[in-house]
N, C-alpha and C. Protein backbone atom coordinates (compact mmCIF):
# COMPACT_ATOMS: atom_id res chain seq x y z
N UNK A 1 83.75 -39.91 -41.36
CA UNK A 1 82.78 -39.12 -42.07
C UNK A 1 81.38 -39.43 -41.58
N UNK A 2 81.02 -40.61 -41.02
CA UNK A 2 79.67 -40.86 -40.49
C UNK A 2 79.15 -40.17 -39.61
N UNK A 3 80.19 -40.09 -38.35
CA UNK A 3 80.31 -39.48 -37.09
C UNK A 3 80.09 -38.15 -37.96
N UNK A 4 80.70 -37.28 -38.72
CA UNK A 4 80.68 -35.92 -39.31
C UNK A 4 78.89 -35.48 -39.62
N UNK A 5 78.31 -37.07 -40.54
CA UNK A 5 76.99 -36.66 -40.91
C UNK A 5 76.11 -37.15 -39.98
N UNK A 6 76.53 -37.90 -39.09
CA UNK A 6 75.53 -37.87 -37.85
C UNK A 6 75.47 -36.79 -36.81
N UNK A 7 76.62 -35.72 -36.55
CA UNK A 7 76.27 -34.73 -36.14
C UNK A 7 75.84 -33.79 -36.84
N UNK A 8 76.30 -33.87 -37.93
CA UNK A 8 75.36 -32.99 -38.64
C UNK A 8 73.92 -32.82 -39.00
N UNK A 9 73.43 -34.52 -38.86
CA UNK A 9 71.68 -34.77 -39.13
C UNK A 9 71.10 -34.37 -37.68
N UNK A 10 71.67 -34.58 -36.42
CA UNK A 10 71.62 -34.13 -35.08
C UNK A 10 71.39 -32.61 -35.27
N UNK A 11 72.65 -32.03 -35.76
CA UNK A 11 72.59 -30.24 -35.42
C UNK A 11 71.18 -29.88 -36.42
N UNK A 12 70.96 -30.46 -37.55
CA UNK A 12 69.90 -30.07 -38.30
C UNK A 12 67.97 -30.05 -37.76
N UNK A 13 68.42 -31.40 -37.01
CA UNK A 13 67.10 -31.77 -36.52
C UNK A 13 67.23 -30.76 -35.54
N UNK A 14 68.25 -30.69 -34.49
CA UNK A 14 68.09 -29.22 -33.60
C UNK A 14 67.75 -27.96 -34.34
N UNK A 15 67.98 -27.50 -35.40
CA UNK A 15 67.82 -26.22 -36.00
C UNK A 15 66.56 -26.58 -36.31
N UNK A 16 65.99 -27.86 -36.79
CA UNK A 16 64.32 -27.90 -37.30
C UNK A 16 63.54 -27.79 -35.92
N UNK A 17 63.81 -27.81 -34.73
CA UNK A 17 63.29 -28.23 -33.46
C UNK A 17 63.21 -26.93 -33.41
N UNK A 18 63.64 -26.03 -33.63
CA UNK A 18 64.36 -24.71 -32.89
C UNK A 18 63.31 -23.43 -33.79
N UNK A 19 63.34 -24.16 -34.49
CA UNK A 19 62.64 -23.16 -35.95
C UNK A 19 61.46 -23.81 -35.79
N UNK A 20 60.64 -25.00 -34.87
CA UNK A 20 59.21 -25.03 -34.35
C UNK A 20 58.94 -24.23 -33.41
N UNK A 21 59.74 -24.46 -32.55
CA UNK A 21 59.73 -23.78 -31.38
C UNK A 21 59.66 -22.44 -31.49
N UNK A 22 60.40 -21.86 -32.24
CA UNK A 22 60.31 -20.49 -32.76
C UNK A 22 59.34 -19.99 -32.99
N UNK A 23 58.34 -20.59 -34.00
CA UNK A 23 57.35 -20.56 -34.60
C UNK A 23 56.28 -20.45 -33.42
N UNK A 24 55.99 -21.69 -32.98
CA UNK A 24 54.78 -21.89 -32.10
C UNK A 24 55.21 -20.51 -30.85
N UNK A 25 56.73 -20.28 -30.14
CA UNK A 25 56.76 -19.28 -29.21
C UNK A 25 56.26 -18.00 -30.09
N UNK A 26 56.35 -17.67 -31.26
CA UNK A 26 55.94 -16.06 -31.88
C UNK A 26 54.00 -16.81 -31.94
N UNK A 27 53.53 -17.76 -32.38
CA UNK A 27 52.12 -17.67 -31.97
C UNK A 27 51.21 -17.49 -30.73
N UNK A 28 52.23 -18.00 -29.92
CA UNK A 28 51.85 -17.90 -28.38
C UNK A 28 52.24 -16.53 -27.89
N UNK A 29 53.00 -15.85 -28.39
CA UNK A 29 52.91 -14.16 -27.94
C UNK A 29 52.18 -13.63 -28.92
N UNK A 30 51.47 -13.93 -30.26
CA UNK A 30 50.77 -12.99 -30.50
C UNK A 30 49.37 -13.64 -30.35
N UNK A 31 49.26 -14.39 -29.64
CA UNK A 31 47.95 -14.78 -29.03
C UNK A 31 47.96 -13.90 -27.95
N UNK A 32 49.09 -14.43 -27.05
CA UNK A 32 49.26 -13.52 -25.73
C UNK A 32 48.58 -11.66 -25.85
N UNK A 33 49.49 -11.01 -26.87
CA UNK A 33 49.19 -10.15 -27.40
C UNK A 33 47.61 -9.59 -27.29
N UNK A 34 46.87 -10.59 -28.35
CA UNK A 34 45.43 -10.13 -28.61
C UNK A 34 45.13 -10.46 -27.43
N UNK A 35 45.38 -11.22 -26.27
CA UNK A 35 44.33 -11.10 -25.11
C UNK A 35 44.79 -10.17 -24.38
N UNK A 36 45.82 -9.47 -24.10
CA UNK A 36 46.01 -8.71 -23.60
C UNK A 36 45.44 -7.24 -23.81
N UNK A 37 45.36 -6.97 -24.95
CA UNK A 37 44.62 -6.30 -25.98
C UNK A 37 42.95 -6.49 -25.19
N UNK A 38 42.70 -7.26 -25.53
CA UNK A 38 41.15 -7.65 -25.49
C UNK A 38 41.22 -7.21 -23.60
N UNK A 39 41.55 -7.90 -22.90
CA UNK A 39 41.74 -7.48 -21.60
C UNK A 39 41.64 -5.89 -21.29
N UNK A 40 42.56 -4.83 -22.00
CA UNK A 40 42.73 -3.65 -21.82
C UNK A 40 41.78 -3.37 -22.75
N UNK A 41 40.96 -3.39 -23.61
CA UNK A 41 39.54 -3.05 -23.86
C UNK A 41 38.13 -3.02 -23.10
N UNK A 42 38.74 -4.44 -22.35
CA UNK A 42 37.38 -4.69 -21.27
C UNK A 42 37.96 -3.92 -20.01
N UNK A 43 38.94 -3.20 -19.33
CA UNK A 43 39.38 -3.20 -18.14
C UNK A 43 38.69 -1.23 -19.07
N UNK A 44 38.44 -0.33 -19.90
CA UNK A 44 38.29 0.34 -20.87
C UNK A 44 36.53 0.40 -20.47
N UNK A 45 35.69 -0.07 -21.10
CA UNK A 45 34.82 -0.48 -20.50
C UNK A 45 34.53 -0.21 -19.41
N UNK A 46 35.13 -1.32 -19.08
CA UNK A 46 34.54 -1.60 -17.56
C UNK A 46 34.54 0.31 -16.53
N UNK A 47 35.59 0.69 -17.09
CA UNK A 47 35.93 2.09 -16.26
C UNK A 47 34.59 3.23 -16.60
N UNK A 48 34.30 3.00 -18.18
CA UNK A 48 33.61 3.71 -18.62
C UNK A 48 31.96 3.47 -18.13
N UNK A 49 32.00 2.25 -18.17
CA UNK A 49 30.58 1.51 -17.27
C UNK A 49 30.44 2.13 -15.69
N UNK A 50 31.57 1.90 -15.15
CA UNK A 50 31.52 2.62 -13.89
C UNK A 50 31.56 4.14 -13.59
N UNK A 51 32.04 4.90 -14.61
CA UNK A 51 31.62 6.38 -14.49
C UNK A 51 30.30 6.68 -14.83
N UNK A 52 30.05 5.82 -15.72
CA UNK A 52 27.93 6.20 -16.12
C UNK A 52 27.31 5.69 -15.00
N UNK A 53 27.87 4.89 -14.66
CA UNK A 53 27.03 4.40 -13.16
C UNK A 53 26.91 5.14 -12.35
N UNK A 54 28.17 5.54 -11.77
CA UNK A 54 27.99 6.33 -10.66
C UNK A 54 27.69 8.15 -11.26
N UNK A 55 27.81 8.48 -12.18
CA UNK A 55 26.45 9.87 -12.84
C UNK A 55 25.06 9.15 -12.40
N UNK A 56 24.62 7.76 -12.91
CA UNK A 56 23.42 7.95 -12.84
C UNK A 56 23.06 7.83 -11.29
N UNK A 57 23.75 7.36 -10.52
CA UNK A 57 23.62 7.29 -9.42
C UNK A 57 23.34 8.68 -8.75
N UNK A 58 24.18 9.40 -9.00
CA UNK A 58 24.18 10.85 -8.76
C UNK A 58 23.26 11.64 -9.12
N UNK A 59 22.37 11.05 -10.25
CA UNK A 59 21.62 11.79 -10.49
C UNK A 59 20.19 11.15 -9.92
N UNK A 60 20.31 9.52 -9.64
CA UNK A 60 18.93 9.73 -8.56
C UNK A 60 19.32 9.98 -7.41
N UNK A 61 20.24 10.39 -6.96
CA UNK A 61 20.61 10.69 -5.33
C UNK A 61 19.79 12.38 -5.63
N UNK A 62 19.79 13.19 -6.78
CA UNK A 62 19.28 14.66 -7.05
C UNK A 62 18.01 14.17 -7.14
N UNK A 63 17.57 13.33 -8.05
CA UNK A 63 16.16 13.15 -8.45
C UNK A 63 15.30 13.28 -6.91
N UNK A 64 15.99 12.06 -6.39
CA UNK A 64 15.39 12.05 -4.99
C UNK A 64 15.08 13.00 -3.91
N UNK A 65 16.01 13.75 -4.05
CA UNK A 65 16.35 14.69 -2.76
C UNK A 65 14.92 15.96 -3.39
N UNK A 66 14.94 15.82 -4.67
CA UNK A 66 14.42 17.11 -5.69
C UNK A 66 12.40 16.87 -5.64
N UNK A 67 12.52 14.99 -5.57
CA UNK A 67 11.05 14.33 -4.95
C UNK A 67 10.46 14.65 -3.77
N UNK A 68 11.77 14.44 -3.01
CA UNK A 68 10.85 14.65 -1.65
C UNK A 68 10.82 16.50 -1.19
N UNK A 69 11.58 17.45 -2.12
CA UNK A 69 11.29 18.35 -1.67
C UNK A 69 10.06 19.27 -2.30
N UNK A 70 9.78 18.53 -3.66
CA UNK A 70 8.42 18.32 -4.07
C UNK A 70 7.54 17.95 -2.88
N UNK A 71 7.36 16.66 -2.64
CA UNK A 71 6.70 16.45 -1.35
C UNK A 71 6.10 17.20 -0.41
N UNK A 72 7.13 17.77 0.32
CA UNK A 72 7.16 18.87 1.09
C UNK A 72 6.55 19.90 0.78
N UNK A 73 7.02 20.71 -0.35
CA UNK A 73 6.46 21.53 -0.62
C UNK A 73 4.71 21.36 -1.44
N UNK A 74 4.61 20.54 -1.36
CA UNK A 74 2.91 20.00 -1.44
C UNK A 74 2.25 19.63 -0.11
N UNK A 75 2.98 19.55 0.57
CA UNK A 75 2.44 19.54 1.94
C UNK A 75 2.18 20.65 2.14
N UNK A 76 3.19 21.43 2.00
CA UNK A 76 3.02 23.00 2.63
C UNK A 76 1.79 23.60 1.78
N UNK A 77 1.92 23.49 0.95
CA UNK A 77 0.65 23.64 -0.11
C UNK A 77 -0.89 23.59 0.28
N UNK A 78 -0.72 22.44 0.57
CA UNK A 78 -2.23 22.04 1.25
C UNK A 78 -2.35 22.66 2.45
N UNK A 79 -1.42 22.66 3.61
CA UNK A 79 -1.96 23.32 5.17
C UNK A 79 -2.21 24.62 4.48
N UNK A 80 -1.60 25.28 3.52
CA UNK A 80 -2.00 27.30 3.23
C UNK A 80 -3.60 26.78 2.71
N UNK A 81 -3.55 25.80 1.62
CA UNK A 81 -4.96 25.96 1.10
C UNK A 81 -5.98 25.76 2.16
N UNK A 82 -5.65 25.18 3.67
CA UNK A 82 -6.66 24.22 4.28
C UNK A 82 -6.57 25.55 4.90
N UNK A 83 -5.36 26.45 5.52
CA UNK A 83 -5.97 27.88 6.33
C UNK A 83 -6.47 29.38 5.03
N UNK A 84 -6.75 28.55 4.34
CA UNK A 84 -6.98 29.97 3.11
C UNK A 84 -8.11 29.61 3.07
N UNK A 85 -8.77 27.79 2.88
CA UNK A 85 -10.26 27.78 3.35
C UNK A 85 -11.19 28.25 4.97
N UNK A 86 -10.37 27.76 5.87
CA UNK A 86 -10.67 28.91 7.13
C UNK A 86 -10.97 29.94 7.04
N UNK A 87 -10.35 30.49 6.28
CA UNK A 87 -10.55 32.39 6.28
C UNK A 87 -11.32 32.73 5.59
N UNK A 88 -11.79 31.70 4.11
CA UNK A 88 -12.82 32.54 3.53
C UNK A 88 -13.88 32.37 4.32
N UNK A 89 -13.89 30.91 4.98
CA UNK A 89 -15.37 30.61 5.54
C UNK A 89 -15.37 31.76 6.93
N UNK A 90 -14.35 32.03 7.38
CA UNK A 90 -14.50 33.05 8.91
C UNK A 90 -14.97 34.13 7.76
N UNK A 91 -14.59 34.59 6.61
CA UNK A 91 -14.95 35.61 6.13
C UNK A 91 -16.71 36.08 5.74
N UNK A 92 -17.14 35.04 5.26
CA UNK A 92 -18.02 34.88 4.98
C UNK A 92 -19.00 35.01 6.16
N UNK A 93 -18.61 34.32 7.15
CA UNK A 93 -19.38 34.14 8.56
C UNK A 93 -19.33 35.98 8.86
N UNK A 94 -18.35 36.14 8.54
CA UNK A 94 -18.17 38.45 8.88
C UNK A 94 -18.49 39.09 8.45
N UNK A 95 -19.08 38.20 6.85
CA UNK A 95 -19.95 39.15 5.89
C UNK A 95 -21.24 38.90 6.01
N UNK A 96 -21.66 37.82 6.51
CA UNK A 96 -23.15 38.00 7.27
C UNK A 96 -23.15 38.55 8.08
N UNK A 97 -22.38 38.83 9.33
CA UNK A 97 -22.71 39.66 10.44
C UNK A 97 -22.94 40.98 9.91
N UNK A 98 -21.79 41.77 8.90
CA UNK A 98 -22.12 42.77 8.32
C UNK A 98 -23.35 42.78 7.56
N UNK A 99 -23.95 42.38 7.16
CA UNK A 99 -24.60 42.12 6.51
C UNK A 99 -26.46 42.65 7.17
N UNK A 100 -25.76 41.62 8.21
CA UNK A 100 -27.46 41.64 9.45
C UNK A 100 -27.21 42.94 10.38
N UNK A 101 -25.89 43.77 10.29
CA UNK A 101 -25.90 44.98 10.47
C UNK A 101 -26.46 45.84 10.01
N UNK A 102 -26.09 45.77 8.77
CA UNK A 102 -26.73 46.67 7.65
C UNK A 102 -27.60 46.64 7.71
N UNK A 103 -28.41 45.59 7.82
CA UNK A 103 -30.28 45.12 7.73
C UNK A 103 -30.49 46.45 9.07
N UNK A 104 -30.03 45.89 10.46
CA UNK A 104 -30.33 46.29 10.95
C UNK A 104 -30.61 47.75 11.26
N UNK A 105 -29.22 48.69 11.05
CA UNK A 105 -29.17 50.03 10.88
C UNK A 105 -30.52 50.55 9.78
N UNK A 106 -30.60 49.80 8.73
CA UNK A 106 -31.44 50.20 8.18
C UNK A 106 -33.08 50.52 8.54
N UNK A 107 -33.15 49.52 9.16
CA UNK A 107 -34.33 49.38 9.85
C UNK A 107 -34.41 50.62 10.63
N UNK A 108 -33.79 50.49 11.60
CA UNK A 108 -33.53 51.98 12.37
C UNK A 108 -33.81 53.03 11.37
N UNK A 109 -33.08 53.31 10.75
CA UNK A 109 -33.24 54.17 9.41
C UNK A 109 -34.77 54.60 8.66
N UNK A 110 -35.38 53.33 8.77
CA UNK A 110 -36.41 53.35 8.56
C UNK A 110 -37.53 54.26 9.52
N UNK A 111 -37.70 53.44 10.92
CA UNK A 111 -38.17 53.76 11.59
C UNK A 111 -38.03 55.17 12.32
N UNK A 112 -36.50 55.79 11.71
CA UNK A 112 -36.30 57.17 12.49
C UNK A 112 -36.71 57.74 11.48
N UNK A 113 -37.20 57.58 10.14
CA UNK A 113 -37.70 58.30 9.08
C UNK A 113 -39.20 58.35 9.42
N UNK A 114 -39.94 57.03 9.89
CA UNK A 114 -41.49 57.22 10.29
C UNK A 114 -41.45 58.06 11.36
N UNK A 115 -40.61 58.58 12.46
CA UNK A 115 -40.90 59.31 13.46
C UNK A 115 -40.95 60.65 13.19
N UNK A 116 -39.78 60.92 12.13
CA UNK A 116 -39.31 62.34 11.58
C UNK A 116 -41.10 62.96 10.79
């Protein structure tokens, strides 16, 4: 009968061993669990971080392209204004000549009136 309750205090302490083990293996998968969890939240993230990134990227690659064609077109801006100032001043220079025409004809005008 000893031999009977010494395997039996044996098989018990195995079933108490077994029923730790049990225990601590279901805490260690639902630890496992939440990091895995937590992992596929950040891997979540992380994807979502990288699509705003590369929009904003995309959108100074537009900003840029949209700057310098600003640029440009302020360049172009200025050479019309710099030949639109040319022309008034040639203009001006053509409206005095007309001008000292007029004088002149007049004069004539004048003088073919003292002869008349």
């Amino acid at each position: 009968a000893s031999a009977a309750e010494e395997l039996k205090r044996a098989a018990d302490l195995i079933a108490s061993g077994a029923e730790v083990a049990s225990g601590a293996a279901q805490e260690s998968m639902t630890a496992f669990t939440q990091v895995i969890g937590a992992i596929a939240l950040q891997l979540r993230n992380a994807d979502i971080s990288q699509t705003k990134m590369e929009g904003a990227q995309t959108l100074v690659a537009k900003t840029s392209a949209d700057v310098a064609n600003l640029i440009t077109n302020v360049a172009v801006a200025g050479q019309r204004q710099i030949a639109s100032v040319a022309m008034v001043v040639e203009l001006e220079k053509q409206a005095a000549n007309i001008g000292d025409i007029v004088k002149a004809v007049a004069r004539i005008a004048d003088q073919t009136n003292l002869l008349a």
